[in-house]
Structure formats: structure tokens, C-alpha cells
N, C-alpha and C. Protein backbone atom coordinates (compact mmCIF):
# COMPACT_ATOMS: atom_id res chain seq x y z
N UNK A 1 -149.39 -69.70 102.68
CA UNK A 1 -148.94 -70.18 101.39
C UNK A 1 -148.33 -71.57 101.51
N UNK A 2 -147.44 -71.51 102.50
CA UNK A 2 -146.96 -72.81 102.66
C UNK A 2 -147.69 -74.39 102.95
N UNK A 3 -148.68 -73.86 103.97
CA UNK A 3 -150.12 -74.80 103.93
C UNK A 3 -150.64 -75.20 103.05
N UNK A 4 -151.15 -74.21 102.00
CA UNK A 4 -151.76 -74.74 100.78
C UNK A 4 -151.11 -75.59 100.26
N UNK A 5 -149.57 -75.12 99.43
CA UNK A 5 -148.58 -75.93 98.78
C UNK A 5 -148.43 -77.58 99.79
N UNK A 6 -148.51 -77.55 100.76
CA UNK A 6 -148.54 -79.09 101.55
C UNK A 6 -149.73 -79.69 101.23
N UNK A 7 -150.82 -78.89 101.66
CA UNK A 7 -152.72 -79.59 101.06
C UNK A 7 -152.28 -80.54 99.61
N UNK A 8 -151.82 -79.28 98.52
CA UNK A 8 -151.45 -80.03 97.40
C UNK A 8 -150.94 -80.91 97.01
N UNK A 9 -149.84 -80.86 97.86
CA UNK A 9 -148.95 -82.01 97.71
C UNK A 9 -149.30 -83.60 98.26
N UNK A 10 -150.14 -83.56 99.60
CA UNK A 10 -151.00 -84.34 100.05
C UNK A 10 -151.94 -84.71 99.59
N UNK A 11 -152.67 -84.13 98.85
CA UNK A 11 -153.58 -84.75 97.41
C UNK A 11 -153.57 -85.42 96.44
N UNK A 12 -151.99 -84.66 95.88
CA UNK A 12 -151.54 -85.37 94.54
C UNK A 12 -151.03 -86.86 95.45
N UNK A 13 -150.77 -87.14 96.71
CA UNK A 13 -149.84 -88.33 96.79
C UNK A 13 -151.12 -89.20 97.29
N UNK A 14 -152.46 -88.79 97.47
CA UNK A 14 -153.61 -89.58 98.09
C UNK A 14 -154.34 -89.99 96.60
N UNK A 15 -153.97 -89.36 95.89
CA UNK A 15 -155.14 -89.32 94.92
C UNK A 15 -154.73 -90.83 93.80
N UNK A 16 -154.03 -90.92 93.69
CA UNK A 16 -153.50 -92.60 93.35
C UNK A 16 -153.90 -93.71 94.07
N UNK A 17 -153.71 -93.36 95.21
CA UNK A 17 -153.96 -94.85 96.05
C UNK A 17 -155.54 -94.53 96.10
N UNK A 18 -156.29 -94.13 95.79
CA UNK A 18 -157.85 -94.56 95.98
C UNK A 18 -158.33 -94.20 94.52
N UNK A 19 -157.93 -93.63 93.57
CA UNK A 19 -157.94 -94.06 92.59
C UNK A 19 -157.82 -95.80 92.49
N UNK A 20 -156.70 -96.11 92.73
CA UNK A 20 -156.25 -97.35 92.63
C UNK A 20 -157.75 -98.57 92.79
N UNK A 21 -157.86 -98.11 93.79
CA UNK A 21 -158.88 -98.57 95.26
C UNK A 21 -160.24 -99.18 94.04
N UNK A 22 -160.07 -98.17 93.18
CA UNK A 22 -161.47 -98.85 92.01
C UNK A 22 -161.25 -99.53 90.89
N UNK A 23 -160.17 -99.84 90.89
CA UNK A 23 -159.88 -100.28 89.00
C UNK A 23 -160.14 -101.69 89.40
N UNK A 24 -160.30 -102.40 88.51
CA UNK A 24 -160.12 -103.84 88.33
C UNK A 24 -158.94 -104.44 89.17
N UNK A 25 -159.92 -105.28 89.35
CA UNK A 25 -158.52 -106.23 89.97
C UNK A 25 -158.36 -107.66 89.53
N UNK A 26 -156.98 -108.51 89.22
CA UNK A 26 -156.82 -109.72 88.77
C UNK A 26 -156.54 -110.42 89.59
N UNK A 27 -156.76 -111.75 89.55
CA UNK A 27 -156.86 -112.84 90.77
C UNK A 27 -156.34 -114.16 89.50
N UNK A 28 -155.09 -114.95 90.17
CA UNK A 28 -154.90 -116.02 89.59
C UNK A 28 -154.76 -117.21 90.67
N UNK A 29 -154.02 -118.59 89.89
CA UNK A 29 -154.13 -119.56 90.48
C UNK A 29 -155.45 -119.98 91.11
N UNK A 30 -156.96 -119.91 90.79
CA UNK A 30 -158.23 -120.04 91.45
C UNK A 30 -157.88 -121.31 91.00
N UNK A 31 -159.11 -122.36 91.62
CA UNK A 31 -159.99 -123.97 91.44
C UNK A 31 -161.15 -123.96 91.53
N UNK A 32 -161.99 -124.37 90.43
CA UNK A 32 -162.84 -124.27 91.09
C UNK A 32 -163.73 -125.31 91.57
N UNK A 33 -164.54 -125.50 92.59
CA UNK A 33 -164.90 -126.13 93.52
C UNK A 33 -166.64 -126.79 92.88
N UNK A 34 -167.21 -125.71 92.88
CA UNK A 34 -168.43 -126.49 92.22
C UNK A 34 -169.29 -124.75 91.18
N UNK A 35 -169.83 -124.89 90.03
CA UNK A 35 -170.74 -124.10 89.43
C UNK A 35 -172.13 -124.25 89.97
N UNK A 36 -172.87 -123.56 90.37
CA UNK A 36 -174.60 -123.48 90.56
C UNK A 36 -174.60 -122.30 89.65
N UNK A 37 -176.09 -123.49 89.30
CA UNK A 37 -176.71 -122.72 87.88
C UNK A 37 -178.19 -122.50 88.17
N UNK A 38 -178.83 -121.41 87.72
CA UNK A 38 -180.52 -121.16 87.90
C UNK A 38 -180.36 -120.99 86.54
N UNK A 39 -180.74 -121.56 85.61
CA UNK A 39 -181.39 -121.41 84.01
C UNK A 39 -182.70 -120.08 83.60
N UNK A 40 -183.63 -120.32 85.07
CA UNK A 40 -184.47 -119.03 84.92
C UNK A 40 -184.35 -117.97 85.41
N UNK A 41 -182.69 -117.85 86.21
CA UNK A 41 -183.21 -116.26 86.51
C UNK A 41 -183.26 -115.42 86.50
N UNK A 42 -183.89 -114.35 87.10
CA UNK A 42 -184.58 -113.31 86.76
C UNK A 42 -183.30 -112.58 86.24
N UNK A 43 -182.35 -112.11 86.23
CA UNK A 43 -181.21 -111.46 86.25
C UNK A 43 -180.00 -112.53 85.30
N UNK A 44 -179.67 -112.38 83.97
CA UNK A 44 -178.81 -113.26 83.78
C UNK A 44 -177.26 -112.80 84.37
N UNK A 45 -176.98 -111.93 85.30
CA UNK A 45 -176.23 -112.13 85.98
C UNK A 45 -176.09 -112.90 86.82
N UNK A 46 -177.22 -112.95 87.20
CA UNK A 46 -177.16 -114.28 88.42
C UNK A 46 -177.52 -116.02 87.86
N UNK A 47 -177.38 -115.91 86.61
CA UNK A 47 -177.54 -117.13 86.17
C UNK A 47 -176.24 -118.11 86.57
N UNK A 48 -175.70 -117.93 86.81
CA UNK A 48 -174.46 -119.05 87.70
C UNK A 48 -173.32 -118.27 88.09
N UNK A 49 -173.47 -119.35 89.65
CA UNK A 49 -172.33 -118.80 90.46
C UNK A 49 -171.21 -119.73 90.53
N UNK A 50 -170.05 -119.10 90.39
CA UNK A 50 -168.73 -120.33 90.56
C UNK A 50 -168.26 -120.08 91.86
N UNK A 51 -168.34 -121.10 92.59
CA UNK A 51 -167.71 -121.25 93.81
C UNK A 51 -166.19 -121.82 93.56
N UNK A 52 -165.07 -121.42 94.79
CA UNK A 52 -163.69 -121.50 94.56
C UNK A 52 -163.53 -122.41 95.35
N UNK A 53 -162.17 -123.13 95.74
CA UNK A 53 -161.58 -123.87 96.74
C UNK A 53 -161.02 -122.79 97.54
N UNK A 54 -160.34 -121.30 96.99
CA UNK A 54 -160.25 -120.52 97.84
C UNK A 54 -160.56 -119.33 97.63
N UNK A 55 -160.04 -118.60 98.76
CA UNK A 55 -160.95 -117.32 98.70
C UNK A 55 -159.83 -116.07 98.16
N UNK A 56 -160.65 -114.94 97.50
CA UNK A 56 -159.84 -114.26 96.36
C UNK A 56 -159.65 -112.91 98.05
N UNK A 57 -158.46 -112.50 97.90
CA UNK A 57 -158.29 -111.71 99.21
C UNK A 57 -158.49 -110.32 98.62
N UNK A 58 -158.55 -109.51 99.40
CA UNK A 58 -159.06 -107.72 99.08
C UNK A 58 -159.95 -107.82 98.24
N UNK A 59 -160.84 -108.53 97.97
CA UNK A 59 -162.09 -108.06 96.81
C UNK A 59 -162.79 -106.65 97.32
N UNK A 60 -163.06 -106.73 98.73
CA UNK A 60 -164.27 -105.60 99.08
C UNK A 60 -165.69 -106.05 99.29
N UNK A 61 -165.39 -107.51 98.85
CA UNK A 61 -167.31 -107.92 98.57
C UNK A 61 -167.22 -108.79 99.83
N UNK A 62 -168.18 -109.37 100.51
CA UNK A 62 -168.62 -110.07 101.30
C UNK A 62 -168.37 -110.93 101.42
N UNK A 63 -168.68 -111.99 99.91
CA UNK A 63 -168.47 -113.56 99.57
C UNK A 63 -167.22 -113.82 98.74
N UNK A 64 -166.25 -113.84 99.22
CA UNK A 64 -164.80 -114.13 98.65
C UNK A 64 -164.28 -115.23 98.22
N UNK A 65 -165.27 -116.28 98.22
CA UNK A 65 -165.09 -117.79 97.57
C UNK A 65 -165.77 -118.24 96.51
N UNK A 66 -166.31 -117.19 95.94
CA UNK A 66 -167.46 -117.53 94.88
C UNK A 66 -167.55 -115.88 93.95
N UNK A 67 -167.99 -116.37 92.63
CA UNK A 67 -168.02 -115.34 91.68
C UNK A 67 -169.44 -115.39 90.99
N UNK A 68 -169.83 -113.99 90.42
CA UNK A 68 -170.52 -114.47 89.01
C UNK A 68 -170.04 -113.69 88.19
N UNK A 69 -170.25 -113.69 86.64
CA UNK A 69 -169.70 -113.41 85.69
C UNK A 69 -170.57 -112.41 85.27
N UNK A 70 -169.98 -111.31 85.13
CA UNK A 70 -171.16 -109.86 84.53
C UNK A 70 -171.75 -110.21 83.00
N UNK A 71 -173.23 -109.89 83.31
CA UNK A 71 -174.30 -110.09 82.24
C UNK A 71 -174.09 -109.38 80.96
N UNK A 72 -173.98 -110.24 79.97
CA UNK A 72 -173.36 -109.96 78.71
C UNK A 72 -173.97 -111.22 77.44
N UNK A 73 -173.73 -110.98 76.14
CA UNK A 73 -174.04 -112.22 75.66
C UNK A 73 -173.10 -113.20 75.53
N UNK A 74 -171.75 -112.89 76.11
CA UNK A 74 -170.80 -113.77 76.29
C UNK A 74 -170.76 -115.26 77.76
N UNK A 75 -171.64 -114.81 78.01
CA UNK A 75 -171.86 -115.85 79.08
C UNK A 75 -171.80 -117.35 78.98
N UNK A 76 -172.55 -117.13 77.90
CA UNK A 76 -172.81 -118.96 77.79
C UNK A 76 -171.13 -119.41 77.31
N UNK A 77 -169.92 -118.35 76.38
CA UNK A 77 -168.74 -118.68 76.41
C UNK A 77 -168.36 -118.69 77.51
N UNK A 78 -168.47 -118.07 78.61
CA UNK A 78 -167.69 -118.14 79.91
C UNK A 78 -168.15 -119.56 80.34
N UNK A 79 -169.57 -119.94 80.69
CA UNK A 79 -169.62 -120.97 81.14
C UNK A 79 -169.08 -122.09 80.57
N UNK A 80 -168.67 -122.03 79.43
CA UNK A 80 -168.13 -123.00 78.59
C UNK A 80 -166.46 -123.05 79.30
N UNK A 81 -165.82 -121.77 79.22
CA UNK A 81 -164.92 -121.96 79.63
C UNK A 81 -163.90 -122.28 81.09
N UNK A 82 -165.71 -122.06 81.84
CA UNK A 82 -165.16 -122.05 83.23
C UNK A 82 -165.49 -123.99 83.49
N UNK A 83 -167.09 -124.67 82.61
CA UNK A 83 -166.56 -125.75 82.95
C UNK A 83 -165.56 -126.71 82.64
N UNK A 84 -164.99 -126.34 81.35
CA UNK A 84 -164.08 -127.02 80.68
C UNK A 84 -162.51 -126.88 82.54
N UNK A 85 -162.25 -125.98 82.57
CA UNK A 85 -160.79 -125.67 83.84
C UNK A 85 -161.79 -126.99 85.01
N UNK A 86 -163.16 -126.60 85.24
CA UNK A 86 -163.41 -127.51 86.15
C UNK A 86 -163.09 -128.72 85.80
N UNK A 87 -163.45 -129.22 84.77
CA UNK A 87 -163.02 -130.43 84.74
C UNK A 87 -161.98 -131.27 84.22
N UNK A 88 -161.01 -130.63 83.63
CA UNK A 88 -159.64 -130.57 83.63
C UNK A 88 -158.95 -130.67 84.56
N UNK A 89 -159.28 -130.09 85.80
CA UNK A 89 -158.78 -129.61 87.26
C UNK A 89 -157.76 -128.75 87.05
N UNK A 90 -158.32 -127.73 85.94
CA UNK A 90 -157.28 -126.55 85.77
C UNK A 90 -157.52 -125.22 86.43
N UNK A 91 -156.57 -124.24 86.75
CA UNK A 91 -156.28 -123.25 87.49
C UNK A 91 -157.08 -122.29 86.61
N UNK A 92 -157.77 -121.30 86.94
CA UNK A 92 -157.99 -119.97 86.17
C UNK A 92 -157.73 -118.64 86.90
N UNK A 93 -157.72 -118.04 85.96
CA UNK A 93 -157.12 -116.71 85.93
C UNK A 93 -158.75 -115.43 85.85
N UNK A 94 -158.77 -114.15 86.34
CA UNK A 94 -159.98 -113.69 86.72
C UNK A 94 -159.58 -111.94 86.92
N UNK A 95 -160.69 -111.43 86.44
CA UNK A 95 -160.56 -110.04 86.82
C UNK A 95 -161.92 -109.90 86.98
N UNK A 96 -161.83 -109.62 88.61
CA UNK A 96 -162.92 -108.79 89.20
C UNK A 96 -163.21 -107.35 88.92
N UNK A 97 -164.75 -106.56 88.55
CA UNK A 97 -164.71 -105.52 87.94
C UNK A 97 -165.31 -104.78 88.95
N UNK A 98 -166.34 -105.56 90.05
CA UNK A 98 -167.05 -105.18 90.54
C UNK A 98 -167.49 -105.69 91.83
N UNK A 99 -168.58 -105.49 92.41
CA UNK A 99 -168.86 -105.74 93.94
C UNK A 99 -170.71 -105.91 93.76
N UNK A 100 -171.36 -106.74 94.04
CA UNK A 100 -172.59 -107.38 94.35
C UNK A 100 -172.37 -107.48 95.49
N UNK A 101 -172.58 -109.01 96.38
CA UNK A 101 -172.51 -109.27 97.38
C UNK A 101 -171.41 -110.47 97.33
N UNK A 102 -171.14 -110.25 96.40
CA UNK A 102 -170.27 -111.07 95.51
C UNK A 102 -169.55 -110.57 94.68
N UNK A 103 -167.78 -111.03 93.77
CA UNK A 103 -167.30 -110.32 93.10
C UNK A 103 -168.41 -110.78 91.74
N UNK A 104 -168.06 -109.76 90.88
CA UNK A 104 -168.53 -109.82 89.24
C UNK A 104 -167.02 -109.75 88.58
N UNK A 105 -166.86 -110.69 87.64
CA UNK A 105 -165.87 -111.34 87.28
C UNK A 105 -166.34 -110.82 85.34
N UNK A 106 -165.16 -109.94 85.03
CA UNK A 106 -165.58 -109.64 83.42
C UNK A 106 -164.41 -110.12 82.63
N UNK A 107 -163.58 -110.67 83.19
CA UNK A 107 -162.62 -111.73 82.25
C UNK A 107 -162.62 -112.69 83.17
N UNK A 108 -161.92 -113.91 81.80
CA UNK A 108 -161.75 -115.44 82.01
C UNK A 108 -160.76 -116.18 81.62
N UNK A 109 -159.86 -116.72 82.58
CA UNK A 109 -158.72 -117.53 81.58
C UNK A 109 -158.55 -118.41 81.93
N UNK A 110 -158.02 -119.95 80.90
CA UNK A 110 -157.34 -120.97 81.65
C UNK A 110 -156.15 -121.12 81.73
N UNK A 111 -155.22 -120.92 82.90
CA UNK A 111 -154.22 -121.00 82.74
C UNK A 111 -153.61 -122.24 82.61
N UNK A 112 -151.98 -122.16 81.60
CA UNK A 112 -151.98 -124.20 81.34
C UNK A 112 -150.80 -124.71 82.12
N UNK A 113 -150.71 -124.21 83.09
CA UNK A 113 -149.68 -124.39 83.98
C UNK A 113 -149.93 -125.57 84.86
């Protein structure tokens, strides 16, 4: 009896932290460094990648200096808003949703700091 009641209790205290492990995650203070754009491709997810000056830490993904923005019809606003921070030389703000080989980025902000 007493075993079980510990199993349980060891569950309920695991089951948060990897819960955790999947939700979104936010990333601030980014720069960004340069946008590449493919206009045709096949995937409008992969229609442009934003590369950083640095790299976003614990993503999980591979390429930690570079994003793309999940395929939506909001895109062409994101790109709007990600080149406007580029060339401002303003900071943005980011929530990673997901993992490619690369993060997928489903919010966008400029921060005016």
C-alpha cells in the first residue's frame, strides 16, 4: 500500500515538469541578423527564414539561430513585422510553438525598448 501511495505521489510531482517540457515557449531580446526568402516554396512555411545574432537556448530544435514562422495567412503580416525590427535595429520578442529542424515561431513582437 505504501508503494503505491509513493508511485502516486511520484507521478503527480513528474507529471508537470514534462508537461511543461511541451507548451510554448517565449524568447525575448532577439536581433535579427539577416531574413532569406524563397517566394516559391513548396511549403509556405518555409517561405522565409529569420536568422538571429543569437541563439534562442532550450528550444529542442537543432538550428537555434534562426526561425520560421508557422504557415498561416498571417505571414505576409509577420514578414512585415519582422522587417520593419530589422531595420529599425529593434529587439523582438517570440514564441516558439514548435520543432522542424528549426524553431516555428507563432507569435511576433517589437519590443520598444
Amino acid at each position: 500500500m505504501h508503494k503505491l501511495k509513493l508511485l502516486g505521489f511520484i507521478a503527480i510531482g513528474i507529471f508537470p515538469f514534462s508537461a511543461l517540457a511541451n507548451l510554448p515557449t517565449l524568447y525575448s531580446e532577439l536581433t535579427i541578423k539577416l531574413i532569406e526568402t524563397w517566394p516559391n516554396a513548396t511549403s509556405p512555411e518555409y517561405g522565409y527564414t529569420v536568422i538571429l545574432n543569437e541563439q534562442m537556448p532550450n528550444t529542442g530544435c537543432s538550428n537555434n539561430d534562426r526561425f520560421v514562422v508557422e504557415a498561416g495567412d498571417f505571414q505576409d503580416d509577420t514578414l512585415s513585422i519582422l522587417l520593419s525590427a530589422m531595420m529599425a535595429n529593434k529587439k523582438i520578442h517570440v514564441r516558439v510553438a514548435r520543432c522542424t529542424d528549426r524553431p516555428v515561431v507563432d507569435r511576433v513582437a517589437i519590443l520598444n525598448h
